[in-house]
PDB file of N, CA and C in Angstrom:
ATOM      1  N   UNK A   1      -7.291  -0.841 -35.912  1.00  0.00           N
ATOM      2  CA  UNK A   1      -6.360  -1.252 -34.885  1.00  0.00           C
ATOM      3  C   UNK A   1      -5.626  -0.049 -34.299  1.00  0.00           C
ATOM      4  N   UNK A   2      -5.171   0.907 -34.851  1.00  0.00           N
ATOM      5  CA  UNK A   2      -4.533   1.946 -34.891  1.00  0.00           C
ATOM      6  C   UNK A   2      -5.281   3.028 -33.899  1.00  0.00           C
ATOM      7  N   UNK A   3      -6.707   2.914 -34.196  1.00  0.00           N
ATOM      8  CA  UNK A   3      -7.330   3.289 -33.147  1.00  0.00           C
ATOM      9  C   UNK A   3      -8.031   3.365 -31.933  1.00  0.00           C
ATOM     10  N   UNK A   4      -7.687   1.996 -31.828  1.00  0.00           N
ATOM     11  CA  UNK A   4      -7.774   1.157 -30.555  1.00  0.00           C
ATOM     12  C   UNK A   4      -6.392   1.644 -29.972  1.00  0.00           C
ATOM     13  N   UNK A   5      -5.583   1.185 -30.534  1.00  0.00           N
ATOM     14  CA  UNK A   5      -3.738   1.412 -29.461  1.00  0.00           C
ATOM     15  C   UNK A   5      -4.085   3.362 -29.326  1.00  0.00           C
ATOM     16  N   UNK A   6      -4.581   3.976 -29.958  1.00  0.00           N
ATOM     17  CA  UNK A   6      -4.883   5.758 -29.644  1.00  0.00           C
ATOM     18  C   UNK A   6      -5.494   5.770 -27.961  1.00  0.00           C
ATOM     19  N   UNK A   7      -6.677   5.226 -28.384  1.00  0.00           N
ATOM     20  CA  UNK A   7      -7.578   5.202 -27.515  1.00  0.00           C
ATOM     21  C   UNK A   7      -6.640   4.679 -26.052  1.00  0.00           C
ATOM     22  N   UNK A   8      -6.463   3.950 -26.178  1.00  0.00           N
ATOM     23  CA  UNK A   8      -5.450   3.273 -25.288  1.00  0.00           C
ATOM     24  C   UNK A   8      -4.356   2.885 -24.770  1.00  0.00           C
ATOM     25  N   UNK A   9      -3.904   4.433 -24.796  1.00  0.00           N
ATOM     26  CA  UNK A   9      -2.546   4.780 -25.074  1.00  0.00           C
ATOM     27  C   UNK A   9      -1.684   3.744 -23.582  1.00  0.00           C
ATOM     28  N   UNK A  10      -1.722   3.888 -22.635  1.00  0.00           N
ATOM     29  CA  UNK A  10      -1.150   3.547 -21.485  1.00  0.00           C
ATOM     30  C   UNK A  10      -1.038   1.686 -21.357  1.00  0.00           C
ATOM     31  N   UNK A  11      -2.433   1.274 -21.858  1.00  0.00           N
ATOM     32  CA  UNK A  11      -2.015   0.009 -21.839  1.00  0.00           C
ATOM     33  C   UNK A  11      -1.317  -0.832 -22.813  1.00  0.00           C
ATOM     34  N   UNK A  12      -1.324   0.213 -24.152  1.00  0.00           N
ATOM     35  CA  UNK A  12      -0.406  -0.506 -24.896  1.00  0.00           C
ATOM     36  C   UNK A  12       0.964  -0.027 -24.859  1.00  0.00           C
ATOM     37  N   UNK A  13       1.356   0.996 -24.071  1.00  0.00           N
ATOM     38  CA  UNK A  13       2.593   0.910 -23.776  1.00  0.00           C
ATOM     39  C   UNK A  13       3.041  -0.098 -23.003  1.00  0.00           C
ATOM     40  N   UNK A  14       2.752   0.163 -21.808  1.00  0.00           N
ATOM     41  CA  UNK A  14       2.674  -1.168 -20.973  1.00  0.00           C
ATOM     42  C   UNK A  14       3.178  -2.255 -21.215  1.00  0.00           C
ATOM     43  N   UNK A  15       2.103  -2.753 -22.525  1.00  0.00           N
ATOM     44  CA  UNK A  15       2.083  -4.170 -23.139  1.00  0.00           C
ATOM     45  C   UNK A  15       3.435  -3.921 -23.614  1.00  0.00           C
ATOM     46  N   UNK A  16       3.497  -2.860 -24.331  1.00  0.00           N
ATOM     47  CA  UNK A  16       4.840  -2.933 -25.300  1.00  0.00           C
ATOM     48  C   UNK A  16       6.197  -3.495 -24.551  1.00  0.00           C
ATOM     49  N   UNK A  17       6.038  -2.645 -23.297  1.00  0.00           N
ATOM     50  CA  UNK A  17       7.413  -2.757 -22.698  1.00  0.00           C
ATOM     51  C   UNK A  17       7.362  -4.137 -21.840  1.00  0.00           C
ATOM     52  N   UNK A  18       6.136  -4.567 -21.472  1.00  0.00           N
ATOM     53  CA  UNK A  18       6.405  -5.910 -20.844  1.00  0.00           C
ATOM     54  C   UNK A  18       6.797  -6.963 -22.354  1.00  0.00           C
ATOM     55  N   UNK A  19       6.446  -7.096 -23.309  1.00  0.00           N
ATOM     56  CA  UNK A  19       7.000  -7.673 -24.134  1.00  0.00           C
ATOM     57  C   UNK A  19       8.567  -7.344 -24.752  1.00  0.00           C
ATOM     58  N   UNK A  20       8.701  -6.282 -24.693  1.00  0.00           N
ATOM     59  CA  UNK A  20      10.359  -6.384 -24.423  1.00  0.00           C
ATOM     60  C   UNK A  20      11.337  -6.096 -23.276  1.00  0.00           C
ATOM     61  N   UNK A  21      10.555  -6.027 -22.026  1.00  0.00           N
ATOM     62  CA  UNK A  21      11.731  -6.623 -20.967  1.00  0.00           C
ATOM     63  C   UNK A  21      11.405  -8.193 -21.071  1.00  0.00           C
ATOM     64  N   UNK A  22      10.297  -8.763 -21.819  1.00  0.00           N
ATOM     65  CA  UNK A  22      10.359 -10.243 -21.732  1.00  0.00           C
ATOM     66  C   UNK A  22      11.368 -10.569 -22.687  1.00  0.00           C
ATOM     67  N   UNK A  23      11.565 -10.291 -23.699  1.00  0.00           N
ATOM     68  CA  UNK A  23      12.135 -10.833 -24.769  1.00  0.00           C
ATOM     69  C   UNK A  23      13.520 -10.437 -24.663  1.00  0.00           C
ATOM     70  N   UNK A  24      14.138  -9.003 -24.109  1.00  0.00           N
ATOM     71  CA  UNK A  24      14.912  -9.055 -23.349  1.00  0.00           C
ATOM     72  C   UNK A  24      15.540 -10.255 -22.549  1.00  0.00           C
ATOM     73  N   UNK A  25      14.743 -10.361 -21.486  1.00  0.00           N
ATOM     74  CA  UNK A  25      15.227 -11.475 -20.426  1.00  0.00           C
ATOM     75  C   UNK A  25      15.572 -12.264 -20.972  1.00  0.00           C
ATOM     76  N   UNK A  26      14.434 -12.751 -22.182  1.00  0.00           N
ATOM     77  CA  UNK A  26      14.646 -14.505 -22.679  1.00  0.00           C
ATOM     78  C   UNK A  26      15.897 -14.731 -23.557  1.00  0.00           C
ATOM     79  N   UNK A  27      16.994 -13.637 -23.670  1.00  0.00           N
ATOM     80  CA  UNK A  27      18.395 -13.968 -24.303  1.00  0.00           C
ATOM     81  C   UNK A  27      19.400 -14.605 -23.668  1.00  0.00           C
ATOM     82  N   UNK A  28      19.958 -15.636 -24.286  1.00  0.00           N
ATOM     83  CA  UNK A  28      20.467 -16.710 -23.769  1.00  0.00           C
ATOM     84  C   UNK A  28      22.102 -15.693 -23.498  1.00  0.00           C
ATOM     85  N   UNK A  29      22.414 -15.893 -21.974  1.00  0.00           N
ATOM     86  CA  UNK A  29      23.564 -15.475 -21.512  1.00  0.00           C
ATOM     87  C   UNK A  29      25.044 -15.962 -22.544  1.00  0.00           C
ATOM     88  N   UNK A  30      26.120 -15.173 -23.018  1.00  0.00           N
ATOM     89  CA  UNK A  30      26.793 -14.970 -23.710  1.00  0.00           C
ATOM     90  C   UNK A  30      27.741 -16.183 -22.853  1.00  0.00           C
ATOM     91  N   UNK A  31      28.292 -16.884 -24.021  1.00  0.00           N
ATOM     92  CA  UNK A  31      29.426 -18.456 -23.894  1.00  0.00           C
ATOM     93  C   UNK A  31      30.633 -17.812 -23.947  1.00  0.00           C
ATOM     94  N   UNK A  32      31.482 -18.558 -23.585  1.00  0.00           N
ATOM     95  CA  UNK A  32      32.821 -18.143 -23.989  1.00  0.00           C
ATOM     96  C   UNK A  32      33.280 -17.921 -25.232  1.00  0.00           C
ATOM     97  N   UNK A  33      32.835 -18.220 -25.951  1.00  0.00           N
ATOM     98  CA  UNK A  33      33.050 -18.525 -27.440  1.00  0.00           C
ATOM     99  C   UNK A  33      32.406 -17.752 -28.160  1.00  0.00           C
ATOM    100  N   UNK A  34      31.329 -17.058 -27.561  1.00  0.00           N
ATOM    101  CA  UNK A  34      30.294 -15.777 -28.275  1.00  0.00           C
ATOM    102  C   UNK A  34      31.293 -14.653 -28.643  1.00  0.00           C
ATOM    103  N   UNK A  35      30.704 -13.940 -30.146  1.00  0.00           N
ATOM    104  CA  UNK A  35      31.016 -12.731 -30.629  1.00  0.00           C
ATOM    105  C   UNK A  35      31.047 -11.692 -29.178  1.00  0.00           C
ATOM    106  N   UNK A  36      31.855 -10.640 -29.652  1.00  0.00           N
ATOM    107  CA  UNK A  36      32.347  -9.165 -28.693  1.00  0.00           C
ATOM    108  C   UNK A  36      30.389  -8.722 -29.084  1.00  0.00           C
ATOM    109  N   UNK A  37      30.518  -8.734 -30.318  1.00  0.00           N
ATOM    110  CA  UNK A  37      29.404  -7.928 -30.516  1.00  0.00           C
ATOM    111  C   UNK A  37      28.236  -8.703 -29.644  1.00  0.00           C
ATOM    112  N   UNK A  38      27.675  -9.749 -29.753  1.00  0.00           N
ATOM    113  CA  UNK A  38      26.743 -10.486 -29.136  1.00  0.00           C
ATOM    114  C   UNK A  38      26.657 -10.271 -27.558  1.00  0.00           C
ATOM    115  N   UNK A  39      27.672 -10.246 -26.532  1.00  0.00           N
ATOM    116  CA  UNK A  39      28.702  -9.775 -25.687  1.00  0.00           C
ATOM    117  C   UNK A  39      27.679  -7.905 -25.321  1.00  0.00           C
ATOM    118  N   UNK A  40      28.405  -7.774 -25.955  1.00  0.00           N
ATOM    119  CA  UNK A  40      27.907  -6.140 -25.897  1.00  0.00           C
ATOM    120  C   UNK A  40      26.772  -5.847 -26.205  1.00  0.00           C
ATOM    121  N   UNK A  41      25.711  -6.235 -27.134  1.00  0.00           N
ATOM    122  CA  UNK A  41      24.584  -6.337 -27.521  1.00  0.00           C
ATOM    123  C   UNK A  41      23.686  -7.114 -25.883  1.00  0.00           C
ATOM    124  N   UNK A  42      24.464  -8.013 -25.378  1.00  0.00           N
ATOM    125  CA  UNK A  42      23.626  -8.229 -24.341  1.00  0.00           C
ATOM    126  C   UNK A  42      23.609  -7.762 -23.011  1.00  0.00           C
ATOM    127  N   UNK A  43      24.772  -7.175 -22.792  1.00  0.00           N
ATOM    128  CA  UNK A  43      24.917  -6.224 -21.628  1.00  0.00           C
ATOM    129  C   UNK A  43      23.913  -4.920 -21.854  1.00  0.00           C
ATOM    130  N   UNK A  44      23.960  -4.287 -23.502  1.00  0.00           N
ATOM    131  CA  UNK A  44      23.229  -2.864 -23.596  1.00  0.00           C
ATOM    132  C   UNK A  44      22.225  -3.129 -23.877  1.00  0.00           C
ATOM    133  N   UNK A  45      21.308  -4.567 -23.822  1.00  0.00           N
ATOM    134  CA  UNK A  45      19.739  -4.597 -23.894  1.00  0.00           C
ATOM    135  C   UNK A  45      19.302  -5.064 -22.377  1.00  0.00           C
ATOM    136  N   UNK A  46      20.474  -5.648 -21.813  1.00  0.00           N
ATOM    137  CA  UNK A  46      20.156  -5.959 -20.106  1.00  0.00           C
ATOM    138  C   UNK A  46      19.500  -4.617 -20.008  1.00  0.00           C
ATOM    139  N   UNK A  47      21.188  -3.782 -19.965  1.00  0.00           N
ATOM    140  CA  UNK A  47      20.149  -2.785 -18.913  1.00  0.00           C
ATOM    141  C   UNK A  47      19.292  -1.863 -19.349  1.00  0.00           C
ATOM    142  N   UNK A  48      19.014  -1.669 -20.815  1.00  0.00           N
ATOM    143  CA  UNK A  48      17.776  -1.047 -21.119  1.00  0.00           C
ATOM    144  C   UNK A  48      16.830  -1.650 -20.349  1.00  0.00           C
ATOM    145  N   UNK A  49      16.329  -3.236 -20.496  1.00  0.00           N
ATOM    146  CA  UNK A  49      15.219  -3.875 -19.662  1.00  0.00           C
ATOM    147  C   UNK A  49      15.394  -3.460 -18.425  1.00  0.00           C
ATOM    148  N   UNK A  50      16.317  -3.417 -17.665  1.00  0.00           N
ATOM    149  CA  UNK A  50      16.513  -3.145 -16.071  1.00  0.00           C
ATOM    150  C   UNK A  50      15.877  -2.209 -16.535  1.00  0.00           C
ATOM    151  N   UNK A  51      16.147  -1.141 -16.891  1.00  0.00           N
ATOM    152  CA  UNK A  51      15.764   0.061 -16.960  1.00  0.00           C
ATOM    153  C   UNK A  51      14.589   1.019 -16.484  1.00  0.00           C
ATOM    154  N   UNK A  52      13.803  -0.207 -18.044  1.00  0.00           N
ATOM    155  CA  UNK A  52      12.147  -0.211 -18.273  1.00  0.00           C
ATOM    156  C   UNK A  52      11.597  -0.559 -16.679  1.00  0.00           C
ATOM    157  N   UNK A  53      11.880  -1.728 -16.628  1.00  0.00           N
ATOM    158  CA  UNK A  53      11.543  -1.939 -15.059  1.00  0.00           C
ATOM    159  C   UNK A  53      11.377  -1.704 -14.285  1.00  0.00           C
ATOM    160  N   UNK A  54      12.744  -0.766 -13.953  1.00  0.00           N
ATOM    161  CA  UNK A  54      12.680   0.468 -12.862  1.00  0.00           C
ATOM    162  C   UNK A  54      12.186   1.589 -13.071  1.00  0.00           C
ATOM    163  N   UNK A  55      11.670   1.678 -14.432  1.00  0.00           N
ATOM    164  CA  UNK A  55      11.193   2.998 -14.660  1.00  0.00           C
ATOM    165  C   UNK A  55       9.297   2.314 -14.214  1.00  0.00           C
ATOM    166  N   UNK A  56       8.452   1.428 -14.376  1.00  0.00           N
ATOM    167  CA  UNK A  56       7.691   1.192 -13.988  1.00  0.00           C
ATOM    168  C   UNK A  56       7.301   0.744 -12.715  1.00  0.00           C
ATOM    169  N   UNK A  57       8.748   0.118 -12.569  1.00  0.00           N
ATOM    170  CA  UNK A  57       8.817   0.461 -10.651  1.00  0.00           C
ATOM    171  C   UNK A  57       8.337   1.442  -9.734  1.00  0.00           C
ATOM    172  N   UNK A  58       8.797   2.423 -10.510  1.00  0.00           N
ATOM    173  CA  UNK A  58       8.921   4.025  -9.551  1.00  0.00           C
ATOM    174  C   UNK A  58       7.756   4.233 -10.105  1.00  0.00           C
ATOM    175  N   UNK A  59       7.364   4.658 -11.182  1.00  0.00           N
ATOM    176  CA  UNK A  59       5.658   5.602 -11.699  1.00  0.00           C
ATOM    177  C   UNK A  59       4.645   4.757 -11.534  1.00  0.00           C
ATOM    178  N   UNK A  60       4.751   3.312 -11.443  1.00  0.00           N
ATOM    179  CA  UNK A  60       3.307   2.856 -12.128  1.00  0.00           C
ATOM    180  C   UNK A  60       3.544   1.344 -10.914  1.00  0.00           C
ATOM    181  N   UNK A  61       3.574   1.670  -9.673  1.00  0.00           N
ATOM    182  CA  UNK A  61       3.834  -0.211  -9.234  1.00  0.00           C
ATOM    183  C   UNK A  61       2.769  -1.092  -8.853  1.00  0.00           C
ATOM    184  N   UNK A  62       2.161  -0.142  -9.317  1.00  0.00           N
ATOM    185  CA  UNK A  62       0.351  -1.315  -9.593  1.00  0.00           C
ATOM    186  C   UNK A  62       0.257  -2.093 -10.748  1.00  0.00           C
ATOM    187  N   UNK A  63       1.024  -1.519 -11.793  1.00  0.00           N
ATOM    188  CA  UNK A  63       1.613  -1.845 -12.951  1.00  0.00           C
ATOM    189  C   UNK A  63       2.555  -3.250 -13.042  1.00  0.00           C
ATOM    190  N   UNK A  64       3.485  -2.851 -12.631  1.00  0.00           N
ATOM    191  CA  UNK A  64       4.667  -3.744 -12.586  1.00  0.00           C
ATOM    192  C   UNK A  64       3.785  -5.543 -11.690  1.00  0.00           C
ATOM    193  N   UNK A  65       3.178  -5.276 -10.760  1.00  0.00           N
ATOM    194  CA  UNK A  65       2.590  -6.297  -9.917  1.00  0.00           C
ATOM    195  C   UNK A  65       1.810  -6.861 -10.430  1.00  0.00           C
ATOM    196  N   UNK A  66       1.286  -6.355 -11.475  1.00  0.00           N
ATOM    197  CA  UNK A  66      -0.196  -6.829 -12.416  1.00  0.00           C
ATOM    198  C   UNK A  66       0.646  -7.620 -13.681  1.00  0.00           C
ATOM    199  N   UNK A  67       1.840  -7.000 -14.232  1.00  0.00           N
ATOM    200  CA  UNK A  67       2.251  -7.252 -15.411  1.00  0.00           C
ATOM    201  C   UNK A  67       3.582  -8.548 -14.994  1.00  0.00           C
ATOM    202  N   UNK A  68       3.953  -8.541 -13.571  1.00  0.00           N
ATOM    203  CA  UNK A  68       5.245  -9.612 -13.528  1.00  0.00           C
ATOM    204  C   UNK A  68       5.346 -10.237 -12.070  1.00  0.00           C
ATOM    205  N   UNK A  69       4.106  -9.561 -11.592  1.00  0.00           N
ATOM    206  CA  UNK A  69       3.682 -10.189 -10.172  1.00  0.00           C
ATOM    207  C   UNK A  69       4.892 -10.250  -9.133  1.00  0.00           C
ATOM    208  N   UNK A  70       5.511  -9.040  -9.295  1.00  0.00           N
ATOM    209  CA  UNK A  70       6.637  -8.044  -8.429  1.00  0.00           C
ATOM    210  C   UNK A  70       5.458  -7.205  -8.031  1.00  0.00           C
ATOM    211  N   UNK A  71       6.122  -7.331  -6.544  1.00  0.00           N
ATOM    212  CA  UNK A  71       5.371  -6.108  -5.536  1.00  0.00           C
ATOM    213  C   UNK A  71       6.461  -4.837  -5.184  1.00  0.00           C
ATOM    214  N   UNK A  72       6.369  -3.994  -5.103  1.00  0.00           N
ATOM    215  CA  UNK A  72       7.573  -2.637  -4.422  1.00  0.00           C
ATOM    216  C   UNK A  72       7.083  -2.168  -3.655  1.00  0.00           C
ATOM    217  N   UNK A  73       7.963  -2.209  -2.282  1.00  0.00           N
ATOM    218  CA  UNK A  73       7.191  -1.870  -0.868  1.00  0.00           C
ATOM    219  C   UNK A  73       7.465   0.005  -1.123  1.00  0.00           C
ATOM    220  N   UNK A  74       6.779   0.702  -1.125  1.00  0.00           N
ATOM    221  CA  UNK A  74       6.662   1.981  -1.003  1.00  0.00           C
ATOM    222  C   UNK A  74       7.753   2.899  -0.071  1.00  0.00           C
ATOM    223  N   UNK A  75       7.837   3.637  -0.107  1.00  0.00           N
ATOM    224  CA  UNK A  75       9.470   4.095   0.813  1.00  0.00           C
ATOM    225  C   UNK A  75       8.942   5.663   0.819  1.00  0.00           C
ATOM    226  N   UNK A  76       9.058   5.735   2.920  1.00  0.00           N
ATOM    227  CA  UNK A  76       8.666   7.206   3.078  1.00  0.00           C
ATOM    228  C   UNK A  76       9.808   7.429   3.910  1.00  0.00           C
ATOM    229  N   UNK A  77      10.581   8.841   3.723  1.00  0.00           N
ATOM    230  CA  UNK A  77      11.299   9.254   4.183  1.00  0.00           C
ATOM    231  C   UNK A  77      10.946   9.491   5.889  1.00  0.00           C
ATOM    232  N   UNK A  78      11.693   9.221   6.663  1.00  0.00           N
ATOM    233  CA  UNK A  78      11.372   9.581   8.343  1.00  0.00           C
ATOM    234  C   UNK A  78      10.701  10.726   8.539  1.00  0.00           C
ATOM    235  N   UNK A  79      11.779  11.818   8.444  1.00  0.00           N
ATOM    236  CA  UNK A  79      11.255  13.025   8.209  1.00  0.00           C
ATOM    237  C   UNK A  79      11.278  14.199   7.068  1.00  0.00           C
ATOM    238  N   UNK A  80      10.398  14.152   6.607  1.00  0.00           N
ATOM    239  CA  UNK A  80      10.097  15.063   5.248  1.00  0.00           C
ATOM    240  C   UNK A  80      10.811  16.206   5.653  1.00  0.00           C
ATOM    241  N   UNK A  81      11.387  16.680   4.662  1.00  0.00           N
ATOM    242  CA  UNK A  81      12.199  18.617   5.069  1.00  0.00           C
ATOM    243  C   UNK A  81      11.013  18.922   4.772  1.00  0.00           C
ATOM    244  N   UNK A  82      10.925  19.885   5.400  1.00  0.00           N
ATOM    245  CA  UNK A  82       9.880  21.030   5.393  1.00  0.00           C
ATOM    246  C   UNK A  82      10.938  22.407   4.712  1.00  0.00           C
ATOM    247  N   UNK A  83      10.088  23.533   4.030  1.00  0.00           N
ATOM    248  CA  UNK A  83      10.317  24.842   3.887  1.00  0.00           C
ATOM    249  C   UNK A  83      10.532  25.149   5.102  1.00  0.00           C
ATOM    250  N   UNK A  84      11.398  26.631   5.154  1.00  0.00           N
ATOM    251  CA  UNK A  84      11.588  27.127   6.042  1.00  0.00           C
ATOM    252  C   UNK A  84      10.333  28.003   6.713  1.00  0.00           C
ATOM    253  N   UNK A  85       9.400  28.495   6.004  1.00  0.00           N
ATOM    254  CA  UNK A  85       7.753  29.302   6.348  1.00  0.00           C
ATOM    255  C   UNK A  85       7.259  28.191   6.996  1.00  0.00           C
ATOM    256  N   UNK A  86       6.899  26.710   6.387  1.00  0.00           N
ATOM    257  CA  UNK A  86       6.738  26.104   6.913  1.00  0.00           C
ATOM    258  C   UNK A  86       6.757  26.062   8.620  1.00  0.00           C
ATOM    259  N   UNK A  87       8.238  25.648   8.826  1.00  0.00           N
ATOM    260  CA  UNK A  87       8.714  25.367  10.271  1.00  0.00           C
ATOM    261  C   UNK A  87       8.556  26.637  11.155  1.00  0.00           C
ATOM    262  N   UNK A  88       8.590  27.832  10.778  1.00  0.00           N
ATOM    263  CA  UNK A  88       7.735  29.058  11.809  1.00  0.00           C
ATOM    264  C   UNK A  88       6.058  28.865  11.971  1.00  0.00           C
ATOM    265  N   UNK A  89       5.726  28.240  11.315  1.00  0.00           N
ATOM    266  CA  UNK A  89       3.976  28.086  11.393  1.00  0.00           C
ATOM    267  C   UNK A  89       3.945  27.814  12.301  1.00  0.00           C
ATOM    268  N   UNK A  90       4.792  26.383  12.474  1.00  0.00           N
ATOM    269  CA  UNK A  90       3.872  25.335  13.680  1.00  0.00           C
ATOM    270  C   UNK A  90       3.860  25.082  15.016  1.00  0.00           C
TER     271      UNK A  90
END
């Protein structure tokens, strides 16, 4: 098994982290009556999951669309800065 997850390093990360931004998500929002700790425990695993998310957002969003069927529209700056060598070339 061990060398299967080697071999396949990327998709079992993947897997890993879609199973805990799932398990993440699936925590039941804190009552009035809930522990500080429970409270705090669920705010600092929110945004780890946000996190993960956005971190597969940005590197991998072929990824994210395959794994939670979120699309991320791609974002190009108007105009790219150029170097300054650059802008005498052209």
């Amino acid at each position: 098994m061990w060398s299967l997850i080697q071999a396949h390093q990327l998709i079992a990360g993947m897997a890993l982290m879609w199973v805990i931004c799932t398990a993440i998500g699936a925590m039941p929002t804190p009552r009035d009556n809930s522990s500080q700790f429970y409270e705090w425990a669920f705010k600092f695993l929110q945004s780890i999951g946000s996190g993960l998310a956005r971190l597969m957002a940005i590197y991998q969003p072929a990824a994210l669309n395959a794994l939670t069927g979120q699309t991320v529209k791609t974002t190009v700056p108007p105009n790219p800065p150029t170097a300054a060598g650059e802008a005498a070339t052209k």
